[in-house]
C-alpha atoms as a PDB file:
ATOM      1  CA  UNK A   1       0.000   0.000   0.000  1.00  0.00           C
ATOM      2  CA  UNK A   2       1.395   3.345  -0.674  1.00  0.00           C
ATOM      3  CA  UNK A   3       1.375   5.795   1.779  1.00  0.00           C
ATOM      4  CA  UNK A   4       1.773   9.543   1.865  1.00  0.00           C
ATOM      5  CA  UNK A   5       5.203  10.475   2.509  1.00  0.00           C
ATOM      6  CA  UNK A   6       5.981  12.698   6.152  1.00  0.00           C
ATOM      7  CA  UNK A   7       6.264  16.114   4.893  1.00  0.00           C
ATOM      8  CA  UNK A   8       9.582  18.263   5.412  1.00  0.00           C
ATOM      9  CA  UNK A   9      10.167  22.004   5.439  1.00  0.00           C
ATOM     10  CA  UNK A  10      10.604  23.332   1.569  1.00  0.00           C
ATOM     11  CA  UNK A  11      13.385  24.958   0.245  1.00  0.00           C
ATOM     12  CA  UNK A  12      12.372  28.006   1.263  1.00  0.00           C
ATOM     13  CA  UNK A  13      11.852  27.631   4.520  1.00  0.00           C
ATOM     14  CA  UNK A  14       7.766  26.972   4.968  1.00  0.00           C
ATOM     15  CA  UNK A  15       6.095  23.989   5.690  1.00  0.00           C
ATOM     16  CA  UNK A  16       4.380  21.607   2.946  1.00  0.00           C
ATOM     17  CA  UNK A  17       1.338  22.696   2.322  1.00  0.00           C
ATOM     18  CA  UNK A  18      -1.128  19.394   1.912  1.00  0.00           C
ATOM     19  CA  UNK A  19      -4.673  19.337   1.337  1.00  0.00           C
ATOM     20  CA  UNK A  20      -6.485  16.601   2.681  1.00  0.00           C
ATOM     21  CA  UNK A  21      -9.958  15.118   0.953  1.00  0.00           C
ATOM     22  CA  UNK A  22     -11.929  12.623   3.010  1.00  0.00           C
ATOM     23  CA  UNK A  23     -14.450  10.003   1.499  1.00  0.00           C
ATOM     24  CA  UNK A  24     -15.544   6.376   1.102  1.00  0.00           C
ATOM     25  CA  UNK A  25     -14.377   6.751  -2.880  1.00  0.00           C
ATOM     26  CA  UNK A  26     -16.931   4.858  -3.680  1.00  0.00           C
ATOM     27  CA  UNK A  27     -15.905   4.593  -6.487  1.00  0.00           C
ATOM     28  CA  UNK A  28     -13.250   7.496  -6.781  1.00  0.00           C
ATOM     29  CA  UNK A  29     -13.938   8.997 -10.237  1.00  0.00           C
ATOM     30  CA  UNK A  30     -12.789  12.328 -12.728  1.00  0.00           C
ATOM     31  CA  UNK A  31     -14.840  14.729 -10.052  1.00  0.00           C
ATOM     32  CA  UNK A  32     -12.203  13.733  -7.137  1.00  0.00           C
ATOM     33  CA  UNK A  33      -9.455  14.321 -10.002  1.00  0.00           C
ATOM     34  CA  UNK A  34     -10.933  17.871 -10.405  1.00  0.00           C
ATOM     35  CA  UNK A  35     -11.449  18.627  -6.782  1.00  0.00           C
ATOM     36  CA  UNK A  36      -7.831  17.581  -6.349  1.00  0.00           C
ATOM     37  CA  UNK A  37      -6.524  19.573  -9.304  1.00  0.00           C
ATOM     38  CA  UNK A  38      -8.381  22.594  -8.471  1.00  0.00           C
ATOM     39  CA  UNK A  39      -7.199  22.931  -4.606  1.00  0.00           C
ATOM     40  CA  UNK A  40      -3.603  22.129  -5.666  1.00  0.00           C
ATOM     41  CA  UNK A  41      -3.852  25.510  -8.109  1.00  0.00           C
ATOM     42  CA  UNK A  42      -5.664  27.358  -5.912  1.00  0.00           C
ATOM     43  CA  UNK A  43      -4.890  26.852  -2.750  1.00  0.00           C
ATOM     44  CA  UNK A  44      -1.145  26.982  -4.046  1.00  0.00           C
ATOM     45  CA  UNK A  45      -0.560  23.539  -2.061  1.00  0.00           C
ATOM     46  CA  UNK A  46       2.226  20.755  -2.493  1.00  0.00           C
ATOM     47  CA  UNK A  47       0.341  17.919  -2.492  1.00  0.00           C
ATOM     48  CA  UNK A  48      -3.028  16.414  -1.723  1.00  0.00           C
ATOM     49  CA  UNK A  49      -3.745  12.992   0.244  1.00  0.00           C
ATOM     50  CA  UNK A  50      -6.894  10.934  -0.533  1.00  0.00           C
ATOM     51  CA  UNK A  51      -7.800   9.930   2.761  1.00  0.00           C
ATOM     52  CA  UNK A  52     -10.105   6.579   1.934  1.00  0.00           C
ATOM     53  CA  UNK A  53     -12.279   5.843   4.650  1.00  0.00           C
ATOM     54  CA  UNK A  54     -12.514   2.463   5.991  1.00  0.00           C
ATOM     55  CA  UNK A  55     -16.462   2.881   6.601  1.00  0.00           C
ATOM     56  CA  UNK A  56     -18.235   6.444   6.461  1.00  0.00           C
ATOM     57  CA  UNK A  57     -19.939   6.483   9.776  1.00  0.00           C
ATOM     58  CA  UNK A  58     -22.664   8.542   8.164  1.00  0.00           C
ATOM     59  CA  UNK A  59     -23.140   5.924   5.110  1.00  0.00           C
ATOM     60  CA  UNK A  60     -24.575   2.258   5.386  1.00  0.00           C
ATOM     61  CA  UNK A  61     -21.925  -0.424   5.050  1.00  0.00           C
ATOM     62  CA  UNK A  62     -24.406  -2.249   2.420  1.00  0.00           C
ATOM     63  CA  UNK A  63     -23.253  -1.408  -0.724  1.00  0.00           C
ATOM     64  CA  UNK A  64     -19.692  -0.194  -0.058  1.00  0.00           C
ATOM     65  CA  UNK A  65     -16.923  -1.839  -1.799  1.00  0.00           C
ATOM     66  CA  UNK A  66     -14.089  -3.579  -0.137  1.00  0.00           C
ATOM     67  CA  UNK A  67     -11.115  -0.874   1.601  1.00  0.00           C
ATOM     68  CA  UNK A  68      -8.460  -2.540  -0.799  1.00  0.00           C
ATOM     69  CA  UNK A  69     -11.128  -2.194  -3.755  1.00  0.00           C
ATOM     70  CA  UNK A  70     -11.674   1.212  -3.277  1.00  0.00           C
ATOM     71  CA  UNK A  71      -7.966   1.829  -2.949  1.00  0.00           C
ATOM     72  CA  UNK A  72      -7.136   0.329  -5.893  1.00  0.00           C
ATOM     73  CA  UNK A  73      -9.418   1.928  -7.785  1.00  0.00           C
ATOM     74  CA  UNK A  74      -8.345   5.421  -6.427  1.00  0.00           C
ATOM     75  CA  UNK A  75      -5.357   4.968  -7.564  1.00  0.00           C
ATOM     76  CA  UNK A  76      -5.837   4.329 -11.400  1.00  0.00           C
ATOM     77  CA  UNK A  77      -8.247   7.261 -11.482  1.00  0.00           C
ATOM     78  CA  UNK A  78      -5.661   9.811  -9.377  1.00  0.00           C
ATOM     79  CA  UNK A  79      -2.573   9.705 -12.522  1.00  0.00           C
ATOM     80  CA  UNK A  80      -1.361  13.135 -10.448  1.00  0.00           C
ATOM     81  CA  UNK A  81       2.270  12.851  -9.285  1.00  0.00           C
ATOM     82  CA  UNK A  82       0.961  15.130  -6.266  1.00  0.00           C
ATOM     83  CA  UNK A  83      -2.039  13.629  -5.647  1.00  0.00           C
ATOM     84  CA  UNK A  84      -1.186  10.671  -2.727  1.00  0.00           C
ATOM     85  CA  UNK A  85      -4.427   7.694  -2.118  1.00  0.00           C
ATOM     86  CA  UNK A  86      -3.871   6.764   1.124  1.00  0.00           C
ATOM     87  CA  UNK A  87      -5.986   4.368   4.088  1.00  0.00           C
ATOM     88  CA  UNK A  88      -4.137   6.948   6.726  1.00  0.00           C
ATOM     89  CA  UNK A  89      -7.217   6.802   8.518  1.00  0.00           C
ATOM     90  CA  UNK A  90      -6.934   2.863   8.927  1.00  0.00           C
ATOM     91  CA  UNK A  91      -3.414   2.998  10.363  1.00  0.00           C
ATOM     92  CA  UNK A  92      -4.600   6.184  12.498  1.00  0.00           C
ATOM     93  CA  UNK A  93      -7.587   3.930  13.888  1.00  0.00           C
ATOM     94  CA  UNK A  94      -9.658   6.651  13.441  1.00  0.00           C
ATOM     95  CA  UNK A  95     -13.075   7.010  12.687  1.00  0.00           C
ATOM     96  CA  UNK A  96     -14.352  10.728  12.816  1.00  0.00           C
ATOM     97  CA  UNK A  97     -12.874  13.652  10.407  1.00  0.00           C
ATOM     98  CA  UNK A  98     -11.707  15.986  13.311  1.00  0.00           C
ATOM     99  CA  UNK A  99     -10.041  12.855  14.979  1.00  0.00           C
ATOM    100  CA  UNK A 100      -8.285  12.231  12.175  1.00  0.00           C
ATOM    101  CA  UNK A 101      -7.416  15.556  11.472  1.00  0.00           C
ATOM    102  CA  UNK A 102      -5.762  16.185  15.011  1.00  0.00           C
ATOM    103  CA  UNK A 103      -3.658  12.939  14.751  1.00  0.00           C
ATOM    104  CA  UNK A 104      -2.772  13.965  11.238  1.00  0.00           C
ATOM    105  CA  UNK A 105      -1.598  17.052  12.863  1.00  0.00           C
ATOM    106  CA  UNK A 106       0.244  15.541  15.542  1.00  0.00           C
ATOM    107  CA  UNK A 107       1.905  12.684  13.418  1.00  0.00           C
ATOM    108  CA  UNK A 108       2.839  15.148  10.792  1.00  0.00           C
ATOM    109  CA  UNK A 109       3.967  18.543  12.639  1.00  0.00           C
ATOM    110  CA  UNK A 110       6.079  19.837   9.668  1.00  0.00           C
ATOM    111  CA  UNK A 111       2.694  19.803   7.231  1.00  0.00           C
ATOM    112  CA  UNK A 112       0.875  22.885   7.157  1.00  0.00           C
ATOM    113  CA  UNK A 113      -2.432  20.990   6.211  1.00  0.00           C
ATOM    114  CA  UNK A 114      -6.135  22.039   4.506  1.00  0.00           C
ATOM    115  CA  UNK A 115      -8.766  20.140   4.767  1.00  0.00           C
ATOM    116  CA  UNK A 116     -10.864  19.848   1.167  1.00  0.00           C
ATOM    117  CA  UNK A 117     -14.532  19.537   0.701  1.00  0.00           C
ATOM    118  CA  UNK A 118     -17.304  19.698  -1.829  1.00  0.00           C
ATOM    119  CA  UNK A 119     -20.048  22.016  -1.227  1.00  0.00           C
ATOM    120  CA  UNK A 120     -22.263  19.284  -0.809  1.00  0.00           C
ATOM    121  CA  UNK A 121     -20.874  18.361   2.424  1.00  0.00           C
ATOM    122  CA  UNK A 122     -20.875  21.981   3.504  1.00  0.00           C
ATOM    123  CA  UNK A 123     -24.228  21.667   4.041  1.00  0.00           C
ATOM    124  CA  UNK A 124     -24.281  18.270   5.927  1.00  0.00           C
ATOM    125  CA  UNK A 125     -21.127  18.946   8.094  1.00  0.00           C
ATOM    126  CA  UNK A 126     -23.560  20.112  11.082  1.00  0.00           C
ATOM    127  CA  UNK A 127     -24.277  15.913  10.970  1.00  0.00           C
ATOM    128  CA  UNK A 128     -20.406  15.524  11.883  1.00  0.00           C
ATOM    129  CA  UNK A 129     -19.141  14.317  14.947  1.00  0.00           C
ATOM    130  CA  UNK A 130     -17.977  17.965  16.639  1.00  0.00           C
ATOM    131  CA  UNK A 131     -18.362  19.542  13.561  1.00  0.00           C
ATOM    132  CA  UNK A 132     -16.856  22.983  15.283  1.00  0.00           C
ATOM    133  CA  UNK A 133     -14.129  21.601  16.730  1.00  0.00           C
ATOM    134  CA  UNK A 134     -13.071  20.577  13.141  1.00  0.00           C
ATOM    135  CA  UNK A 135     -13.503  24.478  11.951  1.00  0.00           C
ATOM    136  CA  UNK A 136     -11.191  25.168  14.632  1.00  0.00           C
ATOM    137  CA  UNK A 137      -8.801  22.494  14.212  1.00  0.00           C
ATOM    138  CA  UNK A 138      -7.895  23.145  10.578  1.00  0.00           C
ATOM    139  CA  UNK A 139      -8.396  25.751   7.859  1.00  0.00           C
ATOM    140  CA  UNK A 140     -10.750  24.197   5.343  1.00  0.00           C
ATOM    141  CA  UNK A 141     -11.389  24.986   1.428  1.00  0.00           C
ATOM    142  CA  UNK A 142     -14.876  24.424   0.664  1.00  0.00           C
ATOM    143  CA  UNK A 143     -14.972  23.460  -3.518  1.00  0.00           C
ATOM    144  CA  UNK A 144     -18.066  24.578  -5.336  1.00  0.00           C
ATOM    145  CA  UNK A 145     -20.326  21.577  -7.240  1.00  0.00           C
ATOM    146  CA  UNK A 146     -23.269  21.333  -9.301  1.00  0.00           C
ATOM    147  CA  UNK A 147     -27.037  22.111  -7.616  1.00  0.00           C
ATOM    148  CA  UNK A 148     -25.126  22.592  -4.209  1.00  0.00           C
ATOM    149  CA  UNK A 149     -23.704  26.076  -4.217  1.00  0.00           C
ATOM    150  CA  UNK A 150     -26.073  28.531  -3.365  1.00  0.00           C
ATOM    151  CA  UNK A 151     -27.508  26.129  -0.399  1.00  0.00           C
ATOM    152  CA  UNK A 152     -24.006  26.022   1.297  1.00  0.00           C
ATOM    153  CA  UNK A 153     -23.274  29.737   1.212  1.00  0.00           C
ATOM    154  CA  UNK A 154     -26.344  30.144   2.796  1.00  0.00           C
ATOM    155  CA  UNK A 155     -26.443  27.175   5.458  1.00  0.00           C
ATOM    156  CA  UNK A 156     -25.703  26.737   8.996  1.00  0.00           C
ATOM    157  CA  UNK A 157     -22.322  26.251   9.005  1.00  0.00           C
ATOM    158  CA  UNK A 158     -21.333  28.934   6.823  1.00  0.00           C
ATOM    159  CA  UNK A 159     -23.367  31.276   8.661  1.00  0.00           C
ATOM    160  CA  UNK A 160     -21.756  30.051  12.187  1.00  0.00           C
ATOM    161  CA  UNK A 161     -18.219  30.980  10.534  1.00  0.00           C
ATOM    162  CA  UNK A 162     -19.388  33.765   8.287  1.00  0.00           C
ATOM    163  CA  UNK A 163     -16.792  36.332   9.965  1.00  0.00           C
ATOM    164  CA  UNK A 164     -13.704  33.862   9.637  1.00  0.00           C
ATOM    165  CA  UNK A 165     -14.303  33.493   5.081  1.00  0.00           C
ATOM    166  CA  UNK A 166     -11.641  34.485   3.636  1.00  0.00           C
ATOM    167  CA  UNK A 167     -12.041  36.308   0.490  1.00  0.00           C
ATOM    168  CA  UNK A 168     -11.053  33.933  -2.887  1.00  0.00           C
ATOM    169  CA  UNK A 169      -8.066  36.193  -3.422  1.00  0.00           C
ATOM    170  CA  UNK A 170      -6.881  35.318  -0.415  1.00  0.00           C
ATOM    171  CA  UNK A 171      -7.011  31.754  -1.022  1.00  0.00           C
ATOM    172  CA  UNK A 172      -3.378  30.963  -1.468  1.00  0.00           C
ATOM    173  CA  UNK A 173      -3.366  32.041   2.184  1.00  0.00           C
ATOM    174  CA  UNK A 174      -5.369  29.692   3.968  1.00  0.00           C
ATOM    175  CA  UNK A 175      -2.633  27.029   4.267  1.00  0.00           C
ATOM    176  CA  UNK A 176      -1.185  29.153   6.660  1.00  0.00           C
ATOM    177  CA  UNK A 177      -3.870  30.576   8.388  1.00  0.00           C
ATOM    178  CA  UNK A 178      -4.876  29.835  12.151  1.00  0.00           C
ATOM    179  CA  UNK A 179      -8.320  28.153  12.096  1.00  0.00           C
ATOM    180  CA  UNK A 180     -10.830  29.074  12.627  1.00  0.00           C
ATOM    181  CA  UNK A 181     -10.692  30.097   8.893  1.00  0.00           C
ATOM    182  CA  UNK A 182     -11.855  28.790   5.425  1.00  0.00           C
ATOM    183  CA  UNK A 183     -12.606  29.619   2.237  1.00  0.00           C
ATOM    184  CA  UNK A 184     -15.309  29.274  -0.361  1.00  0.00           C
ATOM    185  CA  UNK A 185     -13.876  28.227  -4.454  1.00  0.00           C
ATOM    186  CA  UNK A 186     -15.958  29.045  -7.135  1.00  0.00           C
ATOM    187  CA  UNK A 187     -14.366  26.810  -9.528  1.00  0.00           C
ATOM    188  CA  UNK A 188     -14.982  25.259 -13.034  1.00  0.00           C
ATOM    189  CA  UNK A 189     -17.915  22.680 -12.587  1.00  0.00           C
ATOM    190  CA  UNK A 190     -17.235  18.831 -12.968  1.00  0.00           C
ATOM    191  CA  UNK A 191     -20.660  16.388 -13.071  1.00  0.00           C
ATOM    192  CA  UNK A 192     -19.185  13.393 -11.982  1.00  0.00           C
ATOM    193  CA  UNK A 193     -20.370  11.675  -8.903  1.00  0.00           C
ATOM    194  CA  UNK A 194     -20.186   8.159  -7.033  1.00  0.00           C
ATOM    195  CA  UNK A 195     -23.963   8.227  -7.054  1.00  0.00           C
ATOM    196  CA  UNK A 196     -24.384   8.554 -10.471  1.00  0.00           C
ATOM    197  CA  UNK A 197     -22.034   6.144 -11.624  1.00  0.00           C
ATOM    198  CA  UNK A 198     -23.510   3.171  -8.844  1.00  0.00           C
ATOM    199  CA  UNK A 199     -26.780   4.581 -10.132  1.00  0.00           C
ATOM    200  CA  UNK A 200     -25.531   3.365 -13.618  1.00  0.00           C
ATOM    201  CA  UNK A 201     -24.343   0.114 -12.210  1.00  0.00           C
ATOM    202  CA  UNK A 202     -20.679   0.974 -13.148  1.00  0.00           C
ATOM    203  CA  UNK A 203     -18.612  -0.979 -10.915  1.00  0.00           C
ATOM    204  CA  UNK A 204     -15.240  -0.584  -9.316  1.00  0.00           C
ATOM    205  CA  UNK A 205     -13.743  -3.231 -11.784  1.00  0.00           C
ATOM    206  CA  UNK A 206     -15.640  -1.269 -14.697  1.00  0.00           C
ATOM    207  CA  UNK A 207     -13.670   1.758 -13.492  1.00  0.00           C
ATOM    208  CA  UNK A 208     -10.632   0.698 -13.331  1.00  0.00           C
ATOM    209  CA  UNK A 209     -10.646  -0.698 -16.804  1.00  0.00           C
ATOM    210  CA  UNK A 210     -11.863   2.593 -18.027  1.00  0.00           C
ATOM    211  CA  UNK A 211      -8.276   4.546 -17.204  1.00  0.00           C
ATOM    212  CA  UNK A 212      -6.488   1.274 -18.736  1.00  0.00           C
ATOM    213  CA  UNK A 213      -5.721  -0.827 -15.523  1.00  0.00           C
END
């Protein structure tokens, strides 16, 4: 299994800046790509770390695909030499985002890390275990996707944090800001979802062959 390398100070003196993306990857697909791609531009990061989640405590296990499945799958979609699929959260024995993110933090002291959503799960973070003690344990990028938008602007979280957005220009700031503080992308639009494609009965196997594995 291939895990994310510790992070060292750059050549310039500041810490690697990583963004982190939690999920079940079920199955990982192009929209992760462009989540990944976008938040390394403009977020002005080092690397990002798929964190695959042994079992999303908010998703039923029915259905999900086996940890070394999903992995493997991940990692034939990902074709990013800066993008890093990972099962950190495995060898952490953790089960909750802001768990993980403070023994990421303590494992890794030299990273100066982000943590990356979609704007779909700016909406449901308020379901998270300690959902506030994640805002102020890391900065945190939200990504802008289809339908979803205009609802997470608007939604309780946001509205809790309102006074700690930082403004998109800003953005290539945020990996070294003290949380609580996060930003809000408004970037090009990608369609492609793990819903859709297990709505279409496209398997993890089906992807896989798709990018040539």
């Amino acid at each position: 299994m291939r895990r994310a390398a510790p992070p060292t100070v750059a050549g310039d003196g500041r810490r690697t800046r990583v963004g982190l993306l939690g999920g079940s990857f079920n199955p990982a697909h192009d929209g992760h790509r462009h989540i990944s791609e976008m938040a390394l531009r403009h977020l002005a990061l080092d690397e990002v770390w798929w964190l695959v989640a042994p079992q999303n405590p908010l998703k039923p296990a029915a259905g999900m695909a086996p940890l070394a499945e999903r992995l493997a799958t991940a990692r034939a979609v990902v074709r990013h030499p800066a993008v890093c699929v990972t099962a950190l959260e495995q060898a952490l024995g953790t089960r909750y985002t802001v768990a993980t993110v403070r023994a990421l933090r303590r494992r890794f002291p030299r990273a100066a890390f982000v943590w990356l959503m979609g704007a779909d799960n700016l909406i449901q973070v308020p379901r998270w275990r300690d959902w506030g003690g994640l805002f102020h344990s890391i900065p945190i990028a939200v990504l802008a996707r289809p339908s979803y938008s205009l609802r997470a602007a608007t939604g309780k979280a946001a509205q809790r944090f309102a006074r700690h957005r930082l403004r998109s220009s800003e953005a290539t700031t945020l990996a070294d800001a003290a949380p609580p503080a996060w930003v809000f992308l408004r970037i090009p639009l990608h369609r492609e979802s793990g819903t859709r494609l297990r709505a279409l009965g496209r398997h993890h196997h089906d992807v896989r062959t798709a990018y040539g594995e």
